[in-house]
Protein backbone atom coordinates (compact mmCIF):
# COMPACT_ATOMS: atom_id res chain seq x y z
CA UNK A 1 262.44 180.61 99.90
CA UNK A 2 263.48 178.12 97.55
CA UNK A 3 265.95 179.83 94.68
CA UNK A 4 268.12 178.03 91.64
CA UNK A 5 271.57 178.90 91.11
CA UNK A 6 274.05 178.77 88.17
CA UNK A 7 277.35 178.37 89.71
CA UNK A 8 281.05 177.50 87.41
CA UNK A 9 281.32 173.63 87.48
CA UNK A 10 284.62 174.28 90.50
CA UNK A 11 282.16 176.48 92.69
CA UNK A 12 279.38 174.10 92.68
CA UNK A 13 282.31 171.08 93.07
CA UNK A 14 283.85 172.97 95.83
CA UNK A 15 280.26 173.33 97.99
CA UNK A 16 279.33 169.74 97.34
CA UNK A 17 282.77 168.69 98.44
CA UNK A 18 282.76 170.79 102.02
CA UNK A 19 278.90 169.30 102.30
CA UNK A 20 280.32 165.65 102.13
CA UNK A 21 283.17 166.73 104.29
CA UNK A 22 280.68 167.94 106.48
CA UNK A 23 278.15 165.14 106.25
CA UNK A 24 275.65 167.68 105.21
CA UNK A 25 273.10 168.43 102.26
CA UNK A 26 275.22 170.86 99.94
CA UNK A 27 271.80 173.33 100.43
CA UNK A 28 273.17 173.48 104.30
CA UNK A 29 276.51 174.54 103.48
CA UNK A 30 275.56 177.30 100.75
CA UNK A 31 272.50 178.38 103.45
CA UNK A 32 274.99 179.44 105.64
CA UNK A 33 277.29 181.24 103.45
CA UNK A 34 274.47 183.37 102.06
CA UNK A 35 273.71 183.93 105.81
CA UNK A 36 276.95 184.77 106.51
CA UNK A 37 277.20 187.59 104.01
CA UNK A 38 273.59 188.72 104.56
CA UNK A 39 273.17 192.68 103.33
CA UNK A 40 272.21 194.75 106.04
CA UNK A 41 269.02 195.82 104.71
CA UNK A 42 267.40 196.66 108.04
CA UNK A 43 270.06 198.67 109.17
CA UNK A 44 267.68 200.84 111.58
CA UNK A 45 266.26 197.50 113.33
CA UNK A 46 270.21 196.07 114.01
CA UNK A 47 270.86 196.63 117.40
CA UNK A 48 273.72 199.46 117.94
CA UNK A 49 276.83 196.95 118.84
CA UNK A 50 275.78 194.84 115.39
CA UNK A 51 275.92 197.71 113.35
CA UNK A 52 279.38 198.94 114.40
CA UNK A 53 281.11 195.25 114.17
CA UNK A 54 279.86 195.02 110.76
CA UNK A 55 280.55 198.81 109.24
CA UNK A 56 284.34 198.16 110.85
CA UNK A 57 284.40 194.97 109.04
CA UNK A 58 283.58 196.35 105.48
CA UNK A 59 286.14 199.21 106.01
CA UNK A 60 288.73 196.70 106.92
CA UNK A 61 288.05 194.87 103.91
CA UNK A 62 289.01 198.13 101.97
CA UNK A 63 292.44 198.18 103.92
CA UNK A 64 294.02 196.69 101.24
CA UNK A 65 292.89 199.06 98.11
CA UNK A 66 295.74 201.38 98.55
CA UNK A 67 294.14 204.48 98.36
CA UNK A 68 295.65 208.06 98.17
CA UNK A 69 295.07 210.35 100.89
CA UNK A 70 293.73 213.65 99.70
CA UNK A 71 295.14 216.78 101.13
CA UNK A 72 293.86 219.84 103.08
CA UNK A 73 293.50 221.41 100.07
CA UNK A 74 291.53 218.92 97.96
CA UNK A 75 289.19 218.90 101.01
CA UNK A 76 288.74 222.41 101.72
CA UNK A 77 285.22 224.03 101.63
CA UNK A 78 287.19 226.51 98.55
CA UNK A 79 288.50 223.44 96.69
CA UNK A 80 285.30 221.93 96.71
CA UNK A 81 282.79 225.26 95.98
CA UNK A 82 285.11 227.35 94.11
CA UNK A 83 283.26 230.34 92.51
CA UNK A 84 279.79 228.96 93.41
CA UNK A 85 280.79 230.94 96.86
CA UNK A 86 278.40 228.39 98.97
């Protein structure tokens, strides 16, 4: 697949730079980026070990958000149903 991308003049300077680094075409070094972070589309055809590494690497990469932690109570089949009595 061939595509055309509009990159900020310091992205494009950056790739071309690690390609001459490199001694590479620039398309080699942005090929294997986009590899790199390749969505997991075909989830169901990953094989089992694949699928774990990558789902703990995404929730690592949320490590740093700072979340709160919601209590018992936020979480508790009342909380959440109230008056609907489900």
């Amino acid at each position: 697949m061939t595509l055309t991308l509009d990159l900020p003049p310091h992205t494009e300077q950056a790739y071309r730079a690690e390609a001459s680094a490199r001694g590479v075409p620039v398309e080699v070094v942005v090929r294997e980026v986009l590899l790199a972070h390749e969505p997991s589309f075909g989830a169901a055809e990953m094989p089992p070990e694949e699928w774990v590494r990558r789902f703990r690497a995404w929730t690592r990469s949320h490590a740093g958000d700072n979340l709160p932690v919601l209590s018992d109570e936020a979480i508790s089949r009342e909380s959440i149903y109230g008056d609907r009595g489900l």
